[in-house]
N, C-alpha and C. Protein backbone atom coordinates (compact mmCIF):
# COMPACT_ATOMS: atom_id res chain seq x y z
N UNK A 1 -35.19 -2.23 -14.47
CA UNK A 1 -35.79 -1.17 -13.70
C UNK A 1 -35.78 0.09 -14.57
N UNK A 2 -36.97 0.94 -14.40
CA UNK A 2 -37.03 1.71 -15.12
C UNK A 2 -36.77 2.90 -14.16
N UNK A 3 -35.79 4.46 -14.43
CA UNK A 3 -36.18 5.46 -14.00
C UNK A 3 -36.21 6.58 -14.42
N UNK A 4 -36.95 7.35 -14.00
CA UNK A 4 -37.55 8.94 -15.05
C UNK A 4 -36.82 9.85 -14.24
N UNK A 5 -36.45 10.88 -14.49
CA UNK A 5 -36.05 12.26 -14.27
C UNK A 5 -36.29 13.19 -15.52
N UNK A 6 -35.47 14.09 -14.48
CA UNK A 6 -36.15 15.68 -15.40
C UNK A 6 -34.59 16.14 -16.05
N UNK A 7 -34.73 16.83 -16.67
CA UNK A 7 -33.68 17.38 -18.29
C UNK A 7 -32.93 17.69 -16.42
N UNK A 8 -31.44 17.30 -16.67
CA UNK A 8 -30.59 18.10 -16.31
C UNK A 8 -30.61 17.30 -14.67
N UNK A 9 -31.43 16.85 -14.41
CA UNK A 9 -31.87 15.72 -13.37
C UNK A 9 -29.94 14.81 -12.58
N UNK A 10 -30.55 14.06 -11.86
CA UNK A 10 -29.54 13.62 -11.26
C UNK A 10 -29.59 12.06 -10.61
N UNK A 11 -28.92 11.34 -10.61
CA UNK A 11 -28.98 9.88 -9.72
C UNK A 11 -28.10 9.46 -8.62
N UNK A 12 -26.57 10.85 -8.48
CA UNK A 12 -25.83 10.53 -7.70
C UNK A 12 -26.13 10.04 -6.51
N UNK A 13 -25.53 9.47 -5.93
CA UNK A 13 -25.93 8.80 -4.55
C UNK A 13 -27.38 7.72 -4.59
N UNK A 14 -27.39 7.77 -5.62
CA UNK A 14 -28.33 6.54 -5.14
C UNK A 14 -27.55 5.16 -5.28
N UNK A 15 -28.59 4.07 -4.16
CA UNK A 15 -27.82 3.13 -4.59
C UNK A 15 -28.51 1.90 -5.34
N UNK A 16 -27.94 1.31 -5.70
CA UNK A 16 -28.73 0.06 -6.04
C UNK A 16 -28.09 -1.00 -5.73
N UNK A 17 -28.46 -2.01 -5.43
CA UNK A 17 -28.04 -3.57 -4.57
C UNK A 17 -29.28 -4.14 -5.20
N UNK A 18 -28.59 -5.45 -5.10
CA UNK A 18 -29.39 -6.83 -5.40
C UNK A 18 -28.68 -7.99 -4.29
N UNK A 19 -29.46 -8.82 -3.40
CA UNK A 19 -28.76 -9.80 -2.65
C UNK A 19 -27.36 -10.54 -3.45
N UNK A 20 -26.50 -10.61 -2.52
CA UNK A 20 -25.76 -11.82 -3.11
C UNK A 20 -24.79 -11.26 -4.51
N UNK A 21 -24.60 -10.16 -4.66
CA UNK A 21 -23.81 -9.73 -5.82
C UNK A 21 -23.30 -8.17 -5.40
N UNK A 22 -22.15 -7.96 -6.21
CA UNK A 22 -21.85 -6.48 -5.49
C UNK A 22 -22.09 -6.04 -6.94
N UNK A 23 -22.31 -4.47 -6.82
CA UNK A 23 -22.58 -3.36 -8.23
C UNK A 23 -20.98 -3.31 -9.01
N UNK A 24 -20.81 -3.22 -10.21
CA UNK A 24 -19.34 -3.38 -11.01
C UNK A 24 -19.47 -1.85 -11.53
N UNK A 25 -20.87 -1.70 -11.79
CA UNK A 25 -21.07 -0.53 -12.36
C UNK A 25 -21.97 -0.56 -13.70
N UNK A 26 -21.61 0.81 -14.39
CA UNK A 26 -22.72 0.95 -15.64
C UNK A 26 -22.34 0.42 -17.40
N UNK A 27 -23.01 -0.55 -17.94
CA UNK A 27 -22.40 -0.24 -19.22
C UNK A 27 -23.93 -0.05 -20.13
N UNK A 28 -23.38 -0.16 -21.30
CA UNK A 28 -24.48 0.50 -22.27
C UNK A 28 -25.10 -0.45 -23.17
N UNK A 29 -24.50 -1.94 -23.10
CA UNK A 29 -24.91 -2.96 -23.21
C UNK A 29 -24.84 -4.23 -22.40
N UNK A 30 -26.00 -5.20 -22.92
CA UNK A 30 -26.26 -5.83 -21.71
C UNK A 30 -24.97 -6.70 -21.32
N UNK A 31 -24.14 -6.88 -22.19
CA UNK A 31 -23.19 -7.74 -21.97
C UNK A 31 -21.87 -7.69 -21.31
N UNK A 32 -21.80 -6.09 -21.44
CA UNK A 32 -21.24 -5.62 -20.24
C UNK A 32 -20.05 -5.48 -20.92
N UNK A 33 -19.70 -5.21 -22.09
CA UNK A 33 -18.38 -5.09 -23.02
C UNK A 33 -18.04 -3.67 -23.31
N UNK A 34 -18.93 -2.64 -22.72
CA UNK A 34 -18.46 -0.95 -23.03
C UNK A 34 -19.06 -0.20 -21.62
N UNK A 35 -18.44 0.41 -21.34
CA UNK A 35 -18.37 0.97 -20.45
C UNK A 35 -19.37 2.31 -20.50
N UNK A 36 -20.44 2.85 -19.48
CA UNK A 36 -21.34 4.22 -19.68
C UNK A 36 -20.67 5.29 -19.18
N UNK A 37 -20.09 6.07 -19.99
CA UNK A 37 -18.96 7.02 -19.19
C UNK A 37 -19.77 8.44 -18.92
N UNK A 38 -21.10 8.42 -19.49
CA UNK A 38 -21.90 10.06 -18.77
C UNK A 38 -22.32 9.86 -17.38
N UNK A 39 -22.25 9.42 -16.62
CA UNK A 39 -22.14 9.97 -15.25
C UNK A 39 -23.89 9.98 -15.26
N UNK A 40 -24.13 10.50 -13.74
CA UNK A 40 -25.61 10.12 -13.25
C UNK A 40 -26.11 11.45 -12.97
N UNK A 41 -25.63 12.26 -13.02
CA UNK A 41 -25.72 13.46 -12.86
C UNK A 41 -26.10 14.46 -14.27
N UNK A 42 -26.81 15.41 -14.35
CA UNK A 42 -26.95 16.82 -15.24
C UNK A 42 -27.32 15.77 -16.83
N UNK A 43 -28.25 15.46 -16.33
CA UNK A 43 -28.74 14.39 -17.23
C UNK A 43 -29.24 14.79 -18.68
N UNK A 44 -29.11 14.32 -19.93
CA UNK A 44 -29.63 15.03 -21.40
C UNK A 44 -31.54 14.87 -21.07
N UNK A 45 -31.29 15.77 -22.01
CA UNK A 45 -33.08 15.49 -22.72
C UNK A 45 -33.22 14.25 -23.47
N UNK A 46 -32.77 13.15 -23.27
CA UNK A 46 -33.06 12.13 -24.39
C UNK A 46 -33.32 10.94 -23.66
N UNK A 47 -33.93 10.04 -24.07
CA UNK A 47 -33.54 8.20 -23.37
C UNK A 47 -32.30 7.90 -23.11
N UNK A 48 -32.07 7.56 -21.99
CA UNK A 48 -30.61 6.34 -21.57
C UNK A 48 -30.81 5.01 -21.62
N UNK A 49 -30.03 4.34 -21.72
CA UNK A 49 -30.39 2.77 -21.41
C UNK A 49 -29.25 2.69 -21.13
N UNK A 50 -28.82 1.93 -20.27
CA UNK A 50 -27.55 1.48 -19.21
C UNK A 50 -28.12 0.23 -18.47
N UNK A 51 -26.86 -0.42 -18.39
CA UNK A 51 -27.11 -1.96 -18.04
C UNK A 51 -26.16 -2.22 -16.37
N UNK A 52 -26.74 -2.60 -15.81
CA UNK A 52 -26.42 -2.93 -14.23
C UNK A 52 -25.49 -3.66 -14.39
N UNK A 53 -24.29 -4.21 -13.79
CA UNK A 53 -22.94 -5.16 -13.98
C UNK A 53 -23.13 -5.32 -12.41
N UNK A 54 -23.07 -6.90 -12.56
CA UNK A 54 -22.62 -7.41 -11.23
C UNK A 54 -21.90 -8.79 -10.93
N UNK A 55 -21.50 -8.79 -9.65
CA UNK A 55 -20.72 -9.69 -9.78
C UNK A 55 -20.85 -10.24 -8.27
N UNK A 56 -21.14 -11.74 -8.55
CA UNK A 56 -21.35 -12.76 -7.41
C UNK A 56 -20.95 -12.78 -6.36
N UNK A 57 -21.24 -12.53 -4.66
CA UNK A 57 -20.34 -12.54 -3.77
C UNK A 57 -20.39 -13.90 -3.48
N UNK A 58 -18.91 -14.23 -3.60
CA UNK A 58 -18.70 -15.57 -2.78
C UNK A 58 -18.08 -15.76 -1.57
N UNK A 59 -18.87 -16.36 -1.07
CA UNK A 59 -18.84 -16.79 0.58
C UNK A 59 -17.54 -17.40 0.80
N UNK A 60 -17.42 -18.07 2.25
CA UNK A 60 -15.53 -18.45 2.50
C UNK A 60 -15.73 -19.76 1.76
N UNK A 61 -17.43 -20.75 2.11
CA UNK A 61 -17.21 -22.15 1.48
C UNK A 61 -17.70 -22.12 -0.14
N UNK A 62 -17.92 -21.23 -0.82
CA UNK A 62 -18.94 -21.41 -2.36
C UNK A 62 -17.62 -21.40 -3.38
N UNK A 63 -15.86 -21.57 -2.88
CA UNK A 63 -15.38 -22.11 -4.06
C UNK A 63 -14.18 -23.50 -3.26
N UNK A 64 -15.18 -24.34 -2.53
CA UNK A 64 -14.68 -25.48 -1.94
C UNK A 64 -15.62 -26.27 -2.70
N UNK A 65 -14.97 -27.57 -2.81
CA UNK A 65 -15.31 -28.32 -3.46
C UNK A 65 -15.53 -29.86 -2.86
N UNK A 66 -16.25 -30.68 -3.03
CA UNK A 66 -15.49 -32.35 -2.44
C UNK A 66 -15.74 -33.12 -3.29
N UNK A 67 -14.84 -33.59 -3.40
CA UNK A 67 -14.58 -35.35 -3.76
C UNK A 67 -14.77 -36.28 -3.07
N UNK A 68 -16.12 -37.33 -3.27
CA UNK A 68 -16.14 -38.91 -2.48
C UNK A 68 -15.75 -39.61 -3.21
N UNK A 69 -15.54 -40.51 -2.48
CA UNK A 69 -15.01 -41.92 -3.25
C UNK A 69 -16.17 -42.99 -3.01
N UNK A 70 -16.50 -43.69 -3.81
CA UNK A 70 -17.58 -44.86 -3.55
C UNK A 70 -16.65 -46.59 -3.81
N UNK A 71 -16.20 -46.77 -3.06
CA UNK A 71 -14.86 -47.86 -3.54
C UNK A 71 -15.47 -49.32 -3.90
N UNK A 72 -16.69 -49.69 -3.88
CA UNK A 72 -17.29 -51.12 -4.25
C UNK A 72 -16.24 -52.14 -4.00
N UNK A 73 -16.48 -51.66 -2.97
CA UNK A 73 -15.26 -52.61 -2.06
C UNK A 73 -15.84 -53.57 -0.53
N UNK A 74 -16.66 -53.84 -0.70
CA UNK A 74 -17.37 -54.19 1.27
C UNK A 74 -16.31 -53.96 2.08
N UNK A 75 -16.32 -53.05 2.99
CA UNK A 75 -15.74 -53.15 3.85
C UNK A 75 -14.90 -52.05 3.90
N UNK A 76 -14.65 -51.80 2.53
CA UNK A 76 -13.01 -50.71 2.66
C UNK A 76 -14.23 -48.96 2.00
N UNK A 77 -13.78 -47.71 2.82
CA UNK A 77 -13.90 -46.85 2.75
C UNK A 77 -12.97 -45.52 2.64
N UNK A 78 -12.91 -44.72 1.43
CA UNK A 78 -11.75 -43.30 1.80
C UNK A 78 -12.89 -42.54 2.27
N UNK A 79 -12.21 -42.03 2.91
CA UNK A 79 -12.40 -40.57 3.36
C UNK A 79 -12.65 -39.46 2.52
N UNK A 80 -14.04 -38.28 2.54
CA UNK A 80 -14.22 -37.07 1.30
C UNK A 80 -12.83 -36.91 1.41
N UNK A 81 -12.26 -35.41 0.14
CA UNK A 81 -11.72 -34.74 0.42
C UNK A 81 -11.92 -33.58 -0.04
N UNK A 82 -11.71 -32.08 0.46
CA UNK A 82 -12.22 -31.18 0.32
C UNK A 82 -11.18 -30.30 -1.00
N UNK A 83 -11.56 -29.91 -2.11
CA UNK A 83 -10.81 -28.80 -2.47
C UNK A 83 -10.95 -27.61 -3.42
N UNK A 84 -10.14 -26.88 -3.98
CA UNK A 84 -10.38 -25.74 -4.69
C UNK A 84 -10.23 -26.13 -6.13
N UNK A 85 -10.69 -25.52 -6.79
CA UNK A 85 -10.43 -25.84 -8.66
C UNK A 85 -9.01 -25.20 -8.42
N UNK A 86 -8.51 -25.96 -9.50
CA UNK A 86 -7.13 -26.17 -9.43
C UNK A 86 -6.49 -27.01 -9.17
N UNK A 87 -6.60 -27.02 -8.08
CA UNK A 87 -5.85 -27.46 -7.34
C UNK A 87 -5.17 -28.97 -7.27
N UNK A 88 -4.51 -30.02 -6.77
CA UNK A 88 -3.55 -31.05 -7.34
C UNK A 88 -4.15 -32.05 -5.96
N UNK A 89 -5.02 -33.22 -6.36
CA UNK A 89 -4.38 -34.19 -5.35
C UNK A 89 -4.08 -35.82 -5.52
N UNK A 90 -3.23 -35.79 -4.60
CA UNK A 90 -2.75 -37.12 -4.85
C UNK A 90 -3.78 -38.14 -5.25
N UNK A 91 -3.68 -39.26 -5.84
CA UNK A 91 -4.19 -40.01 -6.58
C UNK A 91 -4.77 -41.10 -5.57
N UNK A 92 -5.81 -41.89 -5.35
CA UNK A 92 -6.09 -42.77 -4.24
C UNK A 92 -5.67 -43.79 -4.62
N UNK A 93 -4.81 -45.08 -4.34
CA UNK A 93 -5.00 -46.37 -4.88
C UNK A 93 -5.54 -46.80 -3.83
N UNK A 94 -6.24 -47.66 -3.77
CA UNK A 94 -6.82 -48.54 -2.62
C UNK A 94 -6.43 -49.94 -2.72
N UNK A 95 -6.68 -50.60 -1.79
CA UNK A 95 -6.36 -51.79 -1.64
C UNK A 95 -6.71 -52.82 -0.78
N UNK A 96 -7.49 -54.21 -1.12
CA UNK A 96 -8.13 -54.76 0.22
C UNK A 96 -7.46 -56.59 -0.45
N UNK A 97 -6.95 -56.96 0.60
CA UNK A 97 -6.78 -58.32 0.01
C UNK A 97 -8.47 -59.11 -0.55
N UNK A 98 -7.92 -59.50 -1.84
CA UNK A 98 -9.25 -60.20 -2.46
C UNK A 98 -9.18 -59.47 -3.55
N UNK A 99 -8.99 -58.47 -3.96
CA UNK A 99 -9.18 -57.84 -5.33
C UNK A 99 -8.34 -56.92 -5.51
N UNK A 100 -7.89 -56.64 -6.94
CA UNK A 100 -6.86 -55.75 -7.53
C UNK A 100 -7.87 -54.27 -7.84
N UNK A 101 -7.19 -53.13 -7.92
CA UNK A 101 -7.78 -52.01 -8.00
C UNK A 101 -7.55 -52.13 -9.24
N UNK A 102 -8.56 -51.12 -10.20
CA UNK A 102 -8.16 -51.28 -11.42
C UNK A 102 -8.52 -49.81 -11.77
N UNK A 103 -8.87 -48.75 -10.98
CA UNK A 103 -8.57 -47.44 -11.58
C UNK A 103 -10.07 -46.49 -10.62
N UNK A 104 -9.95 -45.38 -11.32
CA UNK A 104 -11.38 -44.51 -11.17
C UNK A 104 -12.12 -43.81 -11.72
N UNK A 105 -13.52 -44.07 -11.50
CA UNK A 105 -14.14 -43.55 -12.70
C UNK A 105 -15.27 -42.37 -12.45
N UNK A 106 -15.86 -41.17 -13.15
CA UNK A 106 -17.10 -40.48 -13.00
C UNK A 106 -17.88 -40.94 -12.98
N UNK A 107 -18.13 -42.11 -14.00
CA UNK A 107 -19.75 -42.98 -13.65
C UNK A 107 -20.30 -44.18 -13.23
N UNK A 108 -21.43 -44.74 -12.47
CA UNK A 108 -21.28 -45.95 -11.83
C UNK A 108 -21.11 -46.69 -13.11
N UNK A 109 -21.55 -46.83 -14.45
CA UNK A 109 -21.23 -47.98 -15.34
C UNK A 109 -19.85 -48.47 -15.53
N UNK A 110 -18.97 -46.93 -14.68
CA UNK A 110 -17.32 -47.68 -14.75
C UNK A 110 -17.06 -47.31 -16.49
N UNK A 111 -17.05 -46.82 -17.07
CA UNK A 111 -16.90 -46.25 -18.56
C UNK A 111 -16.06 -45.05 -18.95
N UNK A 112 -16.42 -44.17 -17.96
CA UNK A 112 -14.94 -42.90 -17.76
C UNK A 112 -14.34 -42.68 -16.67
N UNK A 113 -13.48 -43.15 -17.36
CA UNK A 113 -12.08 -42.81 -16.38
C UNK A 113 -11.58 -40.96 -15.75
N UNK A 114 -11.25 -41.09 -14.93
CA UNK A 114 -10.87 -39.92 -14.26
C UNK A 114 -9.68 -39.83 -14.11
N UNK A 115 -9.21 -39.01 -14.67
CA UNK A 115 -7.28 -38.27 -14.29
C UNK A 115 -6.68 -36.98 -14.25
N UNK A 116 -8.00 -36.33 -13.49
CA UNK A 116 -7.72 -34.77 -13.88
C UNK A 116 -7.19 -34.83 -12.42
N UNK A 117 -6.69 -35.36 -11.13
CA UNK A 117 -6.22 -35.40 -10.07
C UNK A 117 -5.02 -34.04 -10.13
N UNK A 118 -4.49 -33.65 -11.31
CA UNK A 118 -3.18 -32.84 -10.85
C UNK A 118 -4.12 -31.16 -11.34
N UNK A 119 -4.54 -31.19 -11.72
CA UNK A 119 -5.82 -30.21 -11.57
C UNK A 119 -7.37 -30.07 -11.69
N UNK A 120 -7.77 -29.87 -10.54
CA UNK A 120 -9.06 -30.33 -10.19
C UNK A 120 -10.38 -29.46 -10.65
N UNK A 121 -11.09 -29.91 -11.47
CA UNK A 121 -12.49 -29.12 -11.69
C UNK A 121 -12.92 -28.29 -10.81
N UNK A 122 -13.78 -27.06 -11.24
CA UNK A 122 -14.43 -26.32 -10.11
C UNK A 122 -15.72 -26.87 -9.78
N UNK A 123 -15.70 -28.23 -9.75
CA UNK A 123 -17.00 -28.77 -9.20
C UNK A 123 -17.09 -29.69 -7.75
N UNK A 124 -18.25 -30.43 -7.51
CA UNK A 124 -18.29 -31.61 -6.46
C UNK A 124 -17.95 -32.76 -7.56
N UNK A 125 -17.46 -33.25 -7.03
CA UNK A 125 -17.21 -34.66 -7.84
C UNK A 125 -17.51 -36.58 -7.16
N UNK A 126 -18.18 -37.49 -7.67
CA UNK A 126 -18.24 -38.44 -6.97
C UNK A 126 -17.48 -39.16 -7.98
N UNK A 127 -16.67 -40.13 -7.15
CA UNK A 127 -15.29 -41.28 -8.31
C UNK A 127 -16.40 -42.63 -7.69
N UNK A 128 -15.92 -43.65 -8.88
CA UNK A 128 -16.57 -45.08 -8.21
C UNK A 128 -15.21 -45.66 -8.93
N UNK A 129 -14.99 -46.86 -8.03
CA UNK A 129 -13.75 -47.95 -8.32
C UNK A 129 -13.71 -48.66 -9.16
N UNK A 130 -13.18 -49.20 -9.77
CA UNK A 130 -13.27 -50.09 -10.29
C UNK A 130 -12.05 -51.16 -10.03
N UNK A 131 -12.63 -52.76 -9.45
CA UNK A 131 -11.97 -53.54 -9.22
C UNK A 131 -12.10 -55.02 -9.20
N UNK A 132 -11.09 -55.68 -9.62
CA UNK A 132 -11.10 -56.96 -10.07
C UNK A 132 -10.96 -58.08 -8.76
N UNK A 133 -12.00 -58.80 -8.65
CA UNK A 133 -12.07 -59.82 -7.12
C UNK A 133 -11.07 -61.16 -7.77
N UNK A 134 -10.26 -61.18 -6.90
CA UNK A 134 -9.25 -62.03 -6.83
C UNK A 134 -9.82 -63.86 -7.03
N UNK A 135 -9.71 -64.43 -7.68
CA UNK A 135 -10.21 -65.52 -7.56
C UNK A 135 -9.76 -67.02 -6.71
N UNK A 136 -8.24 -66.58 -6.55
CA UNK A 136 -7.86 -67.14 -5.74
C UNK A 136 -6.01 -67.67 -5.46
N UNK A 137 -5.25 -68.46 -4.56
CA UNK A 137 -4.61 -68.71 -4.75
C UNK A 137 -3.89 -69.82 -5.75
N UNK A 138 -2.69 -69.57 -5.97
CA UNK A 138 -2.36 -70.43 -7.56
C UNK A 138 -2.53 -72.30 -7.31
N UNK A 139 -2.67 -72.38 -5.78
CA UNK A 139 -2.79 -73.84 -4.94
C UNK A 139 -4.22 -74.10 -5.21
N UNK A 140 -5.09 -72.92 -5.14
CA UNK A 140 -6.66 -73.33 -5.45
C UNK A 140 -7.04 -73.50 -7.31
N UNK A 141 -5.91 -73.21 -7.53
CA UNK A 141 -6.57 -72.75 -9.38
C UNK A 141 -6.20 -74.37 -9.96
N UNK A 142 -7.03 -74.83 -11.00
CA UNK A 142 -6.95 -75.95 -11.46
C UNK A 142 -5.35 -75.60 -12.22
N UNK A 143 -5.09 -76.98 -12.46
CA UNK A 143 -3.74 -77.18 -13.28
C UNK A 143 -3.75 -77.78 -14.98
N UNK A 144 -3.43 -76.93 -15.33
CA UNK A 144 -4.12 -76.28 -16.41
C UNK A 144 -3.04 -76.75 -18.00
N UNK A 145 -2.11 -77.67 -17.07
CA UNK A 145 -0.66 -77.88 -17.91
C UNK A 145 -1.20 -79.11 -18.58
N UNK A 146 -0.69 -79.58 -20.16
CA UNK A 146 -1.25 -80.16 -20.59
C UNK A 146 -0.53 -81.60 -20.78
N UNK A 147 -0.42 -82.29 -19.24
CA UNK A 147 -0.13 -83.33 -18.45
C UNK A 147 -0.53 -85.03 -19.56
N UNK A 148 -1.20 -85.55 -20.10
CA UNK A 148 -2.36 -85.97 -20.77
C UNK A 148 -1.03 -86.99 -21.76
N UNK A 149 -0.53 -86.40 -22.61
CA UNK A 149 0.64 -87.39 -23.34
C UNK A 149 1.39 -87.44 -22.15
N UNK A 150 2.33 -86.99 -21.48
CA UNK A 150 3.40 -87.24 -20.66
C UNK A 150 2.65 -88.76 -19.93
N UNK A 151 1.57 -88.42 -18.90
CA UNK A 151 0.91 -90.09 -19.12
C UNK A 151 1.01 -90.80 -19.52
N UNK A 152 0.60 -90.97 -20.94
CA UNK A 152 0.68 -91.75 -21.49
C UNK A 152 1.62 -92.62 -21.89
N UNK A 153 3.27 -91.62 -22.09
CA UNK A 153 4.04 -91.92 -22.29
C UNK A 153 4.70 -92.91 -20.99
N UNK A 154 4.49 -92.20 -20.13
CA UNK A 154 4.80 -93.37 -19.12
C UNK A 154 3.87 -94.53 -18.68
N UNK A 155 2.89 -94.11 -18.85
CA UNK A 155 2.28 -95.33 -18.65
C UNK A 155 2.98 -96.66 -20.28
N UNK A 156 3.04 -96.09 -21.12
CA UNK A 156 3.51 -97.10 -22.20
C UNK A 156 5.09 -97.72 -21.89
N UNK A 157 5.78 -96.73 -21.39
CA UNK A 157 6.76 -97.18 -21.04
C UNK A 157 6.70 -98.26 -20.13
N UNK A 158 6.20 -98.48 -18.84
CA UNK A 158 6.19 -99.11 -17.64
C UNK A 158 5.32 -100.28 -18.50
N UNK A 159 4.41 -100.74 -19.09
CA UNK A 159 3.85 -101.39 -19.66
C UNK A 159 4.91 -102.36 -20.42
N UNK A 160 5.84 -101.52 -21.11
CA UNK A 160 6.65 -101.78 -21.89
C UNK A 160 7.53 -102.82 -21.36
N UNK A 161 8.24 -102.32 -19.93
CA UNK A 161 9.08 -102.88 -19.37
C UNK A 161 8.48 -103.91 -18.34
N UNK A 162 7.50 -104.30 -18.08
CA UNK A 162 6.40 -104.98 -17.18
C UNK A 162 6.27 -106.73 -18.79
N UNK A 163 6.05 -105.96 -19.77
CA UNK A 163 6.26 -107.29 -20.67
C UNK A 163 8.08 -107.97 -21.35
N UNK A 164 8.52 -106.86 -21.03
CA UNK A 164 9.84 -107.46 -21.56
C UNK A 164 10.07 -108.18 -20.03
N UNK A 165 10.06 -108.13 -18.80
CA UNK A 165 9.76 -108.56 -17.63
C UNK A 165 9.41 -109.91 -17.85
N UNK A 166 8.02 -110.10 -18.26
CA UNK A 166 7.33 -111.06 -18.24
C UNK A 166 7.93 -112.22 -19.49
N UNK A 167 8.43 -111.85 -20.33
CA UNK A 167 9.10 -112.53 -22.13
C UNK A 167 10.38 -112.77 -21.16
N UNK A 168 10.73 -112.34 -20.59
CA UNK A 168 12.46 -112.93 -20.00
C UNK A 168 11.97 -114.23 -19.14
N UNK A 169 10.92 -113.95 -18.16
CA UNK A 169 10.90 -114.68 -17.16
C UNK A 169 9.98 -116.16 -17.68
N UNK A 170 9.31 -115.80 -18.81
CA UNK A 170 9.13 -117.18 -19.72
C UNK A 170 10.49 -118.30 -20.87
N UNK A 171 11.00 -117.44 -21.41
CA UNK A 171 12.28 -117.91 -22.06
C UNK A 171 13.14 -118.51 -20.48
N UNK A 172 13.36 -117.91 -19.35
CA UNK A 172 14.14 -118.69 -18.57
C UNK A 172 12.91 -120.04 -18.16
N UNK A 173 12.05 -120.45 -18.29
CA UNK A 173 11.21 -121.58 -17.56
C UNK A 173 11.10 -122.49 -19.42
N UNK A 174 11.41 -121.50 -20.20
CA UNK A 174 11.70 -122.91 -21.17
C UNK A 174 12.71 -123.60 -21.93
């Protein structure tokens, strides 16, 4: 914004507003690192340039935050939870018979892991699960022991003793 006055001129009391931000005040660059200490009043004969400083009003909800959980789980659901940057929360494990939890992540490919739980980003955040489906009980899982000589061995044995059996019971008939 541009404004003109006259040598010796004045701006006190005016105001200036912009929605949504309050005035910090004047500096002399845009970045807002020095402060304009001549006043608005009894103004020089020369150009000013002064830079507007402001600063964001935030509302009661614009530094709440939430966290969902997406648990790729059928059936099983957490609850959002709401919070502030900073701030600490407990860690979710979940749990549904049929599959082991195996952690949580920022992206659906399941690739980064998340553990900033004891201080929380100033953002929204969505977690996805990651979890391993149970395949079954140790009664359903094949047996896997390598059974195969022990067989054999008995079967040779019993064979064994089935002909020394049979060599006795010929020597007694001759």
């Amino acid at each position: 914004m541009v404004l003109n006055f006259n040598i010796g001129g004045s701006f006190v009391g005016t105001t200036f507003t912009r929605t949504g931000y309050t005035f910090d005040g004047w500096t002399i660059d845009a970045a807002g690192t020095t402060d304009y200490l001549g006043g608005l009043d009894n103004l020089p004969a020369e150009d000013i340039y002064v830079y507007a400083q402001w600063s964001e009003v935030l509302g009661e909800d614009d530094d709440i935050f939430t966290l969902t959980y997406v648990t790729n789980m059928p059936g099983l659901t957490v609850p959002s939870v709401e919070f502030k940057e900073g701030d600490s929360i407990a860690k979710v494990v979940i749990a549904k018979e049929g599959y082991i939890f195996q952690g949580w992540f920022i992206d659906e490919e399941l690739t980064i892991e998340f553990d900033e739980f004891s201080d929380m980003p100033g953002r929204d955040i969505t977690l996805y699960a990651d979890r391993a489906e149970v395949l079954g009980d140790d009664d359903d899982l094949p047996d896997t022991r390598d059974g195969g000589w022990i067989n054999i061995a008995y079967g040779t044995l019993l064979l064994g003793i089935m002909l020394l059996l049979i060599s006795k019971k010929e020597e007694e008939y001759n």
